[in-house]
C-alpha atoms as a PDB file:
ATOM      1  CA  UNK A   1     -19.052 152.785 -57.345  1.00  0.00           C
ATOM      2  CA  UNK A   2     -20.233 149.280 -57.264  1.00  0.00           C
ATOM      3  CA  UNK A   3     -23.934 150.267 -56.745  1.00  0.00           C
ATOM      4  CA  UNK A   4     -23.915 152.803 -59.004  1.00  0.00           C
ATOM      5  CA  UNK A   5     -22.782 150.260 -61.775  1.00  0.00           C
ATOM      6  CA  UNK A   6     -24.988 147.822 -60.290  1.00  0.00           C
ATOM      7  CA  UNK A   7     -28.315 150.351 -60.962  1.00  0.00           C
ATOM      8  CA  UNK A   8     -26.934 151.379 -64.481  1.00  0.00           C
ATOM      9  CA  UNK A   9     -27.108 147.573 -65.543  1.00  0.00           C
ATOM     10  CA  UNK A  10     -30.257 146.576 -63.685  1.00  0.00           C
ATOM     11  CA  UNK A  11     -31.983 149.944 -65.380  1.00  0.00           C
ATOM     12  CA  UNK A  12     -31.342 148.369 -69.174  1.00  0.00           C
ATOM     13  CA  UNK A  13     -33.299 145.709 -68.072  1.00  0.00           C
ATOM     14  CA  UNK A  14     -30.671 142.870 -67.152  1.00  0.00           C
ATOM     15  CA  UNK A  15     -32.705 140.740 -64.630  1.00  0.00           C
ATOM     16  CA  UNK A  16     -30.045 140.204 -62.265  1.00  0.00           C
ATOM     17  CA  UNK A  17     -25.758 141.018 -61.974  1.00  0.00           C
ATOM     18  CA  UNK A  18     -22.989 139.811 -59.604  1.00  0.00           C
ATOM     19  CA  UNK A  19     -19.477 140.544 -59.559  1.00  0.00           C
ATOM     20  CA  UNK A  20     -15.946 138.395 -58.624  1.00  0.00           C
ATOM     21  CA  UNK A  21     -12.977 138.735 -58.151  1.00  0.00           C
ATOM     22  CA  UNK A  22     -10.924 137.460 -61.053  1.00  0.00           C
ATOM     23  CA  UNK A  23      -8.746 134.889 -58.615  1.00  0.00           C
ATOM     24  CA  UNK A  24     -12.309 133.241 -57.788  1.00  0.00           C
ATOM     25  CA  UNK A  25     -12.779 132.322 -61.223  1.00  0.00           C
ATOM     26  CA  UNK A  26     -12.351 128.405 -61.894  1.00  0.00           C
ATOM     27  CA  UNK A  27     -12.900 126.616 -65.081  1.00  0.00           C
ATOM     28  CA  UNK A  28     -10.048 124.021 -65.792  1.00  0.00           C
ATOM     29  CA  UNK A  29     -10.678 124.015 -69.632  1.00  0.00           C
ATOM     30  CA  UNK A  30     -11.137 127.556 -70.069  1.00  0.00           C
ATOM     31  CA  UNK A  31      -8.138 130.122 -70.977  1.00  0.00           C
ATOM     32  CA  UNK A  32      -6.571 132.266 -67.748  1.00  0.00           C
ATOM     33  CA  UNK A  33      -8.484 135.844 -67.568  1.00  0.00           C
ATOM     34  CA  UNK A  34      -5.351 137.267 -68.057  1.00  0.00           C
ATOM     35  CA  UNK A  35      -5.781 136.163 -71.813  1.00  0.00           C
ATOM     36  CA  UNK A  36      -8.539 138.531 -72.238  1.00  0.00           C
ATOM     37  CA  UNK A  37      -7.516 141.481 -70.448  1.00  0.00           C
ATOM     38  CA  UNK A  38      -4.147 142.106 -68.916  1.00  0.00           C
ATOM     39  CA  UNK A  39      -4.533 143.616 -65.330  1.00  0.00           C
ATOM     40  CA  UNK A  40      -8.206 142.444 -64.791  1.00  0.00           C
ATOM     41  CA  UNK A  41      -9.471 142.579 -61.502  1.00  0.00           C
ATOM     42  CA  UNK A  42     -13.324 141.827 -61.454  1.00  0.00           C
ATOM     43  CA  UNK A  43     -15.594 139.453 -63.117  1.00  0.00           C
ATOM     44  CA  UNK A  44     -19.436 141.708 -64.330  1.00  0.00           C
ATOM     45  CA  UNK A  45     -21.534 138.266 -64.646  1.00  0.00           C
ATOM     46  CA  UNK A  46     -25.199 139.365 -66.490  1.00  0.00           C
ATOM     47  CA  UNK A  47     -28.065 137.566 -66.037  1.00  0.00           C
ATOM     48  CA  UNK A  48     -30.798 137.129 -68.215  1.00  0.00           C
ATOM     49  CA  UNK A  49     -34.162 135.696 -67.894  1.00  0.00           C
ATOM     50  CA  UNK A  50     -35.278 133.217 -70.700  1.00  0.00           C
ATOM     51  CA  UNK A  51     -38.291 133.790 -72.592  1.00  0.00           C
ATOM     52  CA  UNK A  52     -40.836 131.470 -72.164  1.00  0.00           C
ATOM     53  CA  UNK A  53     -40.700 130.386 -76.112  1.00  0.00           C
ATOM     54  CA  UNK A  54     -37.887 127.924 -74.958  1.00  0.00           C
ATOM     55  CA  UNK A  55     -41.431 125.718 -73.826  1.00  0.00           C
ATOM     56  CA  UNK A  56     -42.783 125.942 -77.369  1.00  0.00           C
ATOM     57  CA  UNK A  57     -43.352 122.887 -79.632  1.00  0.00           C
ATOM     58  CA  UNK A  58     -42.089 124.385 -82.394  1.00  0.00           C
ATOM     59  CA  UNK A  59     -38.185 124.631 -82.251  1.00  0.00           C
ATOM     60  CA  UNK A  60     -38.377 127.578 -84.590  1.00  0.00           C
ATOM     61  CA  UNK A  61     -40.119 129.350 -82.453  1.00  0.00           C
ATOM     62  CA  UNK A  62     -37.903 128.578 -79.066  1.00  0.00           C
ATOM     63  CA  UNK A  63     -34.887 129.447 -81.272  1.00  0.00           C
ATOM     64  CA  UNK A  64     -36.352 132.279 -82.091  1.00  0.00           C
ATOM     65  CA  UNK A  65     -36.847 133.643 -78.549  1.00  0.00           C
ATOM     66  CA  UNK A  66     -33.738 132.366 -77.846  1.00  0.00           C
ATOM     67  CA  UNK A  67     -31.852 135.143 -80.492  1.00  0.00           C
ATOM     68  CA  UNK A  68     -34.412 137.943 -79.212  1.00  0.00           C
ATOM     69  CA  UNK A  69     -32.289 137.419 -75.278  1.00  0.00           C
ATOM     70  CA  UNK A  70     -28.733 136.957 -77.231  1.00  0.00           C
ATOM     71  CA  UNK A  71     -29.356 139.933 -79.626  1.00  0.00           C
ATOM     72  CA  UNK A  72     -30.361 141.849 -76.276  1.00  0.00           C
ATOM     73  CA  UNK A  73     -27.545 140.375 -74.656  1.00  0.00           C
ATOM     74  CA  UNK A  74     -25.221 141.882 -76.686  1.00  0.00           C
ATOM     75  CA  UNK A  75     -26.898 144.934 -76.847  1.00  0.00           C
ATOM     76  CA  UNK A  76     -26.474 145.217 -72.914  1.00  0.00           C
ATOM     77  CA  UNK A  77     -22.933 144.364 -72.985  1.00  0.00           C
ATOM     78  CA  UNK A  78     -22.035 146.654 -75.383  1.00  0.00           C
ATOM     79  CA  UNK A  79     -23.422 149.759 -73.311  1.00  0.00           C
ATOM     80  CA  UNK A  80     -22.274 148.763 -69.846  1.00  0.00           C
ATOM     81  CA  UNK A  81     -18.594 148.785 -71.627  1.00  0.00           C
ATOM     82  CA  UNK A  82     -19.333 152.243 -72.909  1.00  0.00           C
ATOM     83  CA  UNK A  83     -20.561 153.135 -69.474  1.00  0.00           C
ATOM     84  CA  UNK A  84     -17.870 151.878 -67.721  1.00  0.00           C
ATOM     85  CA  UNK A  85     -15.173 153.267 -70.136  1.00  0.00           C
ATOM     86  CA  UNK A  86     -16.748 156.531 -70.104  1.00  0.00           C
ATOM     87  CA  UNK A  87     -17.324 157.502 -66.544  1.00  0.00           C
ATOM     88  CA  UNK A  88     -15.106 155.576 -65.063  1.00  0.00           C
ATOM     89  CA  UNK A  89     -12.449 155.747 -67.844  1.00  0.00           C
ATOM     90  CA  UNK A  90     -12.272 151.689 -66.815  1.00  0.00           C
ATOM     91  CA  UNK A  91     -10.687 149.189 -69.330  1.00  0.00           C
ATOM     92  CA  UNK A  92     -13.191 146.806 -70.238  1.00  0.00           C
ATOM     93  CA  UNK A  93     -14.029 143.874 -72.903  1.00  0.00           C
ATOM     94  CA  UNK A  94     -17.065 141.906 -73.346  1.00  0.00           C
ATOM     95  CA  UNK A  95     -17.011 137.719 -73.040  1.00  0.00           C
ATOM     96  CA  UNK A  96     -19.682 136.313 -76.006  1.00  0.00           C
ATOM     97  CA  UNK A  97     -22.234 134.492 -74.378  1.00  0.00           C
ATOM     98  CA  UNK A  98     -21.190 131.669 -76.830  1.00  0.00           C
ATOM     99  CA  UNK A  99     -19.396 132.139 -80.247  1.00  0.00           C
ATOM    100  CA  UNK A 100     -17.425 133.462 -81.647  1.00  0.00           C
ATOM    101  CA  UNK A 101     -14.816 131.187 -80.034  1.00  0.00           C
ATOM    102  CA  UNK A 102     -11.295 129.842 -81.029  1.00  0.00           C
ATOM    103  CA  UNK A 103     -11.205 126.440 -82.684  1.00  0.00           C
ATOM    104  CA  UNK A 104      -8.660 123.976 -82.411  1.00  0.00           C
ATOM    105  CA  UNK A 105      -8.516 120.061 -83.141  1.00  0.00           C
ATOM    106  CA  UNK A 106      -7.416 119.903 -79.148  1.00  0.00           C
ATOM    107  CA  UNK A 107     -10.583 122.241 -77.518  1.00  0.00           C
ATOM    108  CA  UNK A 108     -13.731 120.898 -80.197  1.00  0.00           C
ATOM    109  CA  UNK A 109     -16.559 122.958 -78.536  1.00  0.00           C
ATOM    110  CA  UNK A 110     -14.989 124.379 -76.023  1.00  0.00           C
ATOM    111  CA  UNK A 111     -15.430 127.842 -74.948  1.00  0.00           C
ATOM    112  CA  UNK A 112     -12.691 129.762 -74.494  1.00  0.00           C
ATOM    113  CA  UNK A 113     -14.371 131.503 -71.407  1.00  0.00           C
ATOM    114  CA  UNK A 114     -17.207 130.128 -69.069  1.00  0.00           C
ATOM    115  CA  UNK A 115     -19.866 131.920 -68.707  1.00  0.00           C
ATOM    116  CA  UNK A 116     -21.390 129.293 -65.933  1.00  0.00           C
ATOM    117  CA  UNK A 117     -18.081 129.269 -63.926  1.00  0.00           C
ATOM    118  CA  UNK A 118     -18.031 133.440 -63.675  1.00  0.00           C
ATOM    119  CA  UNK A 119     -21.668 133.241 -62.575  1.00  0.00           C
ATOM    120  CA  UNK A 120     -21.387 131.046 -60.280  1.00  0.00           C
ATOM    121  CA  UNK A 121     -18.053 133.056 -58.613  1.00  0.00           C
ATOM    122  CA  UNK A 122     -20.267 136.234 -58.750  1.00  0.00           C
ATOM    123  CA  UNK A 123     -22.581 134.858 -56.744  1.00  0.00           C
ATOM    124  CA  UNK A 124     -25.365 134.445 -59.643  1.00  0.00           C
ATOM    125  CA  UNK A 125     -26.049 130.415 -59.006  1.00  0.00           C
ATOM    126  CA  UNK A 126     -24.877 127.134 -58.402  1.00  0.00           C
ATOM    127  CA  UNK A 127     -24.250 124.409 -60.678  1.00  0.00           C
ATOM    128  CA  UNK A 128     -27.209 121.361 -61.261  1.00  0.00           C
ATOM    129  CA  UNK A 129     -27.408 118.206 -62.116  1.00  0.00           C
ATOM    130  CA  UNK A 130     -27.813 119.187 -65.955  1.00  0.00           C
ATOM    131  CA  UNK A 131     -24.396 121.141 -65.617  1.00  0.00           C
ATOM    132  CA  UNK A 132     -26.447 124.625 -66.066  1.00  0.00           C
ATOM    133  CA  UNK A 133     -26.299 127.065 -63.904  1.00  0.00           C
ATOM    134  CA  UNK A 134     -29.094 127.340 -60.977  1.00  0.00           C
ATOM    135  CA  UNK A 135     -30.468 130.741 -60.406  1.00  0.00           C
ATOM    136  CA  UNK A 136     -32.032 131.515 -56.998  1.00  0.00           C
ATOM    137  CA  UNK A 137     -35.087 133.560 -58.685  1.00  0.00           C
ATOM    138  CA  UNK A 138     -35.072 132.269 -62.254  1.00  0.00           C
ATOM    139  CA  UNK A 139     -34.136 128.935 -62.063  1.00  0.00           C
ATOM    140  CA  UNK A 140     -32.321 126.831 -64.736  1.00  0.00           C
ATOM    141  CA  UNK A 141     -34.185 129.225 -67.715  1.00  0.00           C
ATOM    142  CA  UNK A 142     -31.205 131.841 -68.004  1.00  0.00           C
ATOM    143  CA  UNK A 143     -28.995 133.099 -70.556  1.00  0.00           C
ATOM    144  CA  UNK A 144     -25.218 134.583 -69.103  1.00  0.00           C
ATOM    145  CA  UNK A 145     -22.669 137.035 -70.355  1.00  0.00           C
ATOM    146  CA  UNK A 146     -20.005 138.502 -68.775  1.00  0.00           C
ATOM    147  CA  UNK A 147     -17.470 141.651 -69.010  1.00  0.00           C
ATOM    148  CA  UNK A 148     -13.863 141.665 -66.992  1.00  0.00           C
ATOM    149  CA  UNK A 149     -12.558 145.007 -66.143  1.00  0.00           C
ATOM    150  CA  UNK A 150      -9.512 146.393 -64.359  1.00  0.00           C
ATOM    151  CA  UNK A 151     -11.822 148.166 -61.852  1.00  0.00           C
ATOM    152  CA  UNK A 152     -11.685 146.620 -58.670  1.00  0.00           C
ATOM    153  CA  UNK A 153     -15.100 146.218 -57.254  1.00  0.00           C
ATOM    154  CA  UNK A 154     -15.931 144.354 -53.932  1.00  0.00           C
ATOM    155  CA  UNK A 155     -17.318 140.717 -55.137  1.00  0.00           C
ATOM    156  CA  UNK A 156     -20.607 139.396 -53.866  1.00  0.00           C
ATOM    157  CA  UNK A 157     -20.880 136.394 -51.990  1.00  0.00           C
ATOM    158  CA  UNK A 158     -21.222 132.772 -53.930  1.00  0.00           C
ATOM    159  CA  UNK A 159     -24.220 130.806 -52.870  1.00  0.00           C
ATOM    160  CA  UNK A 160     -23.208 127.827 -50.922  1.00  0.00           C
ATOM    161  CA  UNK A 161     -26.686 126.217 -51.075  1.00  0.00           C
ATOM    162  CA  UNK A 162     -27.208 123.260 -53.539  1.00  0.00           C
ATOM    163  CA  UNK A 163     -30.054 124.885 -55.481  1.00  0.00           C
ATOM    164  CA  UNK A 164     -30.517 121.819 -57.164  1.00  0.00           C
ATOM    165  CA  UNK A 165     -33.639 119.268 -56.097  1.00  0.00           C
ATOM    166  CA  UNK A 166     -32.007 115.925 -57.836  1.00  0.00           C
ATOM    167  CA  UNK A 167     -35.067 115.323 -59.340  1.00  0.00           C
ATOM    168  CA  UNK A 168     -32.977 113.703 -62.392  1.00  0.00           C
ATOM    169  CA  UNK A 169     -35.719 115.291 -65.108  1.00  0.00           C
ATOM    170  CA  UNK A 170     -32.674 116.682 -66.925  1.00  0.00           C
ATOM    171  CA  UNK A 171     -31.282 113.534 -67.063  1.00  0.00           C
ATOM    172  CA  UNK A 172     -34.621 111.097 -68.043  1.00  0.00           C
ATOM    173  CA  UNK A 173     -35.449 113.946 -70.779  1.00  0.00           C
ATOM    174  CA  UNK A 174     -32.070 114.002 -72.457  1.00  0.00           C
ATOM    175  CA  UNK A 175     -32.624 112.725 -75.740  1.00  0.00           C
ATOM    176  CA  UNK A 176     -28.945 112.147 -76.344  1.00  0.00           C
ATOM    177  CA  UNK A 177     -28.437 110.736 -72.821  1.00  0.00           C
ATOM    178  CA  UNK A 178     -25.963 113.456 -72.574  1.00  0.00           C
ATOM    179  CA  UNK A 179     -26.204 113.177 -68.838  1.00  0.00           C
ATOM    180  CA  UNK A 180     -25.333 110.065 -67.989  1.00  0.00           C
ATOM    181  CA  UNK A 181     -22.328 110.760 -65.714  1.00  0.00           C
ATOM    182  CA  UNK A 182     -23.018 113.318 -62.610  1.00  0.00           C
ATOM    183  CA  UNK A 183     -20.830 116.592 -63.039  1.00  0.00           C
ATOM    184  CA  UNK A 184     -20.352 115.992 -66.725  1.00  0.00           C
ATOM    185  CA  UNK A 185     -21.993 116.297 -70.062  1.00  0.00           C
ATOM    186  CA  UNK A 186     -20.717 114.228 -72.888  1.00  0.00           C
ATOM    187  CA  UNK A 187     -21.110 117.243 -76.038  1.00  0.00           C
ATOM    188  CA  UNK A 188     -21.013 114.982 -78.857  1.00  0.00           C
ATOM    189  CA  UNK A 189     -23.834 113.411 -77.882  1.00  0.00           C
ATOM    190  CA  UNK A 190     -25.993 116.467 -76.221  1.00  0.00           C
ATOM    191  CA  UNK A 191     -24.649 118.388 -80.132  1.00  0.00           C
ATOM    192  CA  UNK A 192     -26.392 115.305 -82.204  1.00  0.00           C
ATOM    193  CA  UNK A 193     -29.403 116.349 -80.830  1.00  0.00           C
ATOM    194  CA  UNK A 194     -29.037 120.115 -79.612  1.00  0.00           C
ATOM    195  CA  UNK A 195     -27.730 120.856 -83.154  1.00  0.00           C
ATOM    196  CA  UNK A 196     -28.405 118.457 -85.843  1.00  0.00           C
ATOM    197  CA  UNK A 197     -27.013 120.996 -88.370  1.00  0.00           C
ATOM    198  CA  UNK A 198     -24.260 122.486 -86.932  1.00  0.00           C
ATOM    199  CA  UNK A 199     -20.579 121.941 -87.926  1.00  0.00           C
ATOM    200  CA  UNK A 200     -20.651 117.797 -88.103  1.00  0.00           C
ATOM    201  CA  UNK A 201     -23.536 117.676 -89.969  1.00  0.00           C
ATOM    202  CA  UNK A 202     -21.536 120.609 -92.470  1.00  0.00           C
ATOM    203  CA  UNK A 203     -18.868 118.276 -92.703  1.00  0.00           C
ATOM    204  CA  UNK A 204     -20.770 115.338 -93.528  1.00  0.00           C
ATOM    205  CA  UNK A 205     -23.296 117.209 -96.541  1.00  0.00           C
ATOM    206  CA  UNK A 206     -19.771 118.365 -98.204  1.00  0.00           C
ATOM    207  CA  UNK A 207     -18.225 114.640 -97.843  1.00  0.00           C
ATOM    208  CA  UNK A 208     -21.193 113.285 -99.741  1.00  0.00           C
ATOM    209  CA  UNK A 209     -21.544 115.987-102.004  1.00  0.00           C
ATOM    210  CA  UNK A 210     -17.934 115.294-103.288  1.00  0.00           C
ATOM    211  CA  UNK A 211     -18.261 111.814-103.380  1.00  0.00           C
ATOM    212  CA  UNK A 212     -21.665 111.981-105.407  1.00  0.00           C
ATOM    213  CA  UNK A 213     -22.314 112.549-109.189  1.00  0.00           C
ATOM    214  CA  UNK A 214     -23.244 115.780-111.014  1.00  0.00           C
ATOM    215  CA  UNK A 215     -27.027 115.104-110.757  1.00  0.00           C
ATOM    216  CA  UNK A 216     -27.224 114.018-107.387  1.00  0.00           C
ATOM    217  CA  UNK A 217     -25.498 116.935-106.215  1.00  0.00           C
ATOM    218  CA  UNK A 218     -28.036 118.886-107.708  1.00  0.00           C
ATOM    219  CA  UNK A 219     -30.737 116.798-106.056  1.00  0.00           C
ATOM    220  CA  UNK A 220     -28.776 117.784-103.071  1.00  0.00           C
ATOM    221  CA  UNK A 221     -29.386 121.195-103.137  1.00  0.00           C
ATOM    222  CA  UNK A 222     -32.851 121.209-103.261  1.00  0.00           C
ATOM    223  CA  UNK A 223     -32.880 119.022-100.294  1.00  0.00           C
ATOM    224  CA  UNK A 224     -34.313 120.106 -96.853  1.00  0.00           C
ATOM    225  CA  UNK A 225     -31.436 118.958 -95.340  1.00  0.00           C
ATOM    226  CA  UNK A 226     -29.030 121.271 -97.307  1.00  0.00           C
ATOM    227  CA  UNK A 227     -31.786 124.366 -96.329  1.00  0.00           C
ATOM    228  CA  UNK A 228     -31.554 123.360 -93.043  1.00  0.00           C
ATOM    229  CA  UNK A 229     -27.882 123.428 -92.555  1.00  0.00           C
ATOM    230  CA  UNK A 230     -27.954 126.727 -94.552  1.00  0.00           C
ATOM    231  CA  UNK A 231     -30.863 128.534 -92.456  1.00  0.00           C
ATOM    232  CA  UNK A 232     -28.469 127.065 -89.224  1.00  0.00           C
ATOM    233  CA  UNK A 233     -25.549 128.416 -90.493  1.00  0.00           C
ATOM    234  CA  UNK A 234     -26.762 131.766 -91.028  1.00  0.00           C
ATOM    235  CA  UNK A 235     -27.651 131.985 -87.383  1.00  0.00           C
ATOM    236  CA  UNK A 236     -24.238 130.617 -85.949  1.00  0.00           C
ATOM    237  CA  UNK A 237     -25.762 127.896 -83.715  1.00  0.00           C
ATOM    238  CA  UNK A 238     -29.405 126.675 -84.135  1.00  0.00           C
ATOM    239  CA  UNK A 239     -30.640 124.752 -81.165  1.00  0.00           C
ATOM    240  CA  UNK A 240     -33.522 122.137 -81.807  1.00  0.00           C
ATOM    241  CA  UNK A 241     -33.632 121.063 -78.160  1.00  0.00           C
ATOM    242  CA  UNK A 242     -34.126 123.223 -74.778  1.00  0.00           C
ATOM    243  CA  UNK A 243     -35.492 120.016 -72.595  1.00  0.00           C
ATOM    244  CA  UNK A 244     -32.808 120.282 -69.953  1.00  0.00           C
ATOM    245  CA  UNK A 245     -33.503 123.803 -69.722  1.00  0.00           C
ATOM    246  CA  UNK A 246     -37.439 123.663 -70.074  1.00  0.00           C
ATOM    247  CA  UNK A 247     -37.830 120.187 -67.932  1.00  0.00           C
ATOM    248  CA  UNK A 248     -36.476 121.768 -64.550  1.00  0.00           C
ATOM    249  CA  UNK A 249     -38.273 122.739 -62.212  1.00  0.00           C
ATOM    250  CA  UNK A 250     -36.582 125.148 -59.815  1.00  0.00           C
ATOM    251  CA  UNK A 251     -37.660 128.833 -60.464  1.00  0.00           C
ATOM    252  CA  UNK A 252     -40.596 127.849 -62.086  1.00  0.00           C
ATOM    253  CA  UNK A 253     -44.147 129.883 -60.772  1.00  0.00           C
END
């Protein structure tokens, strides 16, 4: 069963999949699996090989390539959970890569299931110094998603080498100096630069807008800023930085 699963997702073109048990799973912040899907048993953990746009100048156009992996992302999960319901009449749901997520005042951009944690369970990579997952062939330039299931399938081993080199490029090409502190990344300031028009900036057009006249809120509107936040809405999360993805080195040829 397992390698028959295993071919099915490897022949849609997902560069790599490992599988864990549910109990291996560890992410202190994240909700228990049992939230998800009552009765799980195994961890799918996809892995997906970046597109070289993330090493473009232009942020537009490493966003970009960036939506062409999560649109076939979700494209992938959606028929391995067909599969898997189908011919193995299996119970299965689908964990978003990133959003849509819960949001509360007490978890601000917090998942509510890690993606980096199942990988690294299934045996798909360990953890760097940039708090990304490491994979053995692809290096830091991955995208993850993940299905549970109530099938129980025989987990892969985890890697217990460090496949990180501690060359600290992550860290000296953090514009936010979001990497400060080994093991941890502060958000806030990895967001101010990652996503300079995502919800804080929202927050802080609408503030001014209120507290501005009738003509300058007009002037508002035809400000880039206000297209900006619009364009970045419309996508869900527009990144303007990949460095600690595009400055490591590992998996790189």
């Amino acid at each position: 069963m397992k390698e028959r699963i295993r071919r099915y997702i490897l022949d849609l073109g997902v560069d790599d999949v490992g599988f864990a048990n549910v109990e291996d799973y560890h992410s202190p912040k994240s909700y228990a699996i049992e939230t998800f899907l009552p009765g799980a048993k195994t961890i799918i953990s996809l892995v997906f090989q970046e597109l070289d746009t993330c090493e473009s100048p232009s942020v537009t156009i490493a966003m970009n390539g960036r939506l062409d992996m999560n649109y076939f992302q979700r494209s992938c999960s959606y028929q391995i959970n067909r599969f898997l319901k189908k011919e193995l009449q299996a119970k299965v749901v689908d964990m978003p890569y990133a959003s849509p997520m819960e949001l509360h005042k007490d978890r601000m951009a917090l998942g509510d299931f890690s993606q980096r944690h199942a990988a690294v369970a299934a045996g798909m990579g360990t953890l760097g110094r940039h708090n990304l997952v490491i994979h053995p062939r692809f290096g830091t330039r991955i995208g993850l998603t993940a299905l549970i299931t109530n099938l129980e399938i025989e987990p892969d081993e985890k890697i217990e080498q460090d496949l990180c080199i501690h060359c600290d490029l992550c860290v000296r090409n953090c514009p936010g100096n979001a990497l400060g502190e080994a093991g941890k990344t502060n958000v806030g300031q990895c967001v101010n630069h990652s996503q300079p028009y995502g919800l804080r900036a929202n927050i802080g057009f609408w503030q001014q807008f209120a507290d501005s006249s009738p003509e300058e809120q007009k002037q508002m509107f035809t400000d880039e800023r206000y297209w900006r936040l619009q364009q970045a809405h419309s996508i869900g999360m527009q990144y303007y930085c990949f460095n600690c993805m595009k400055s490591c080195p590992v998996g790189l040829r």
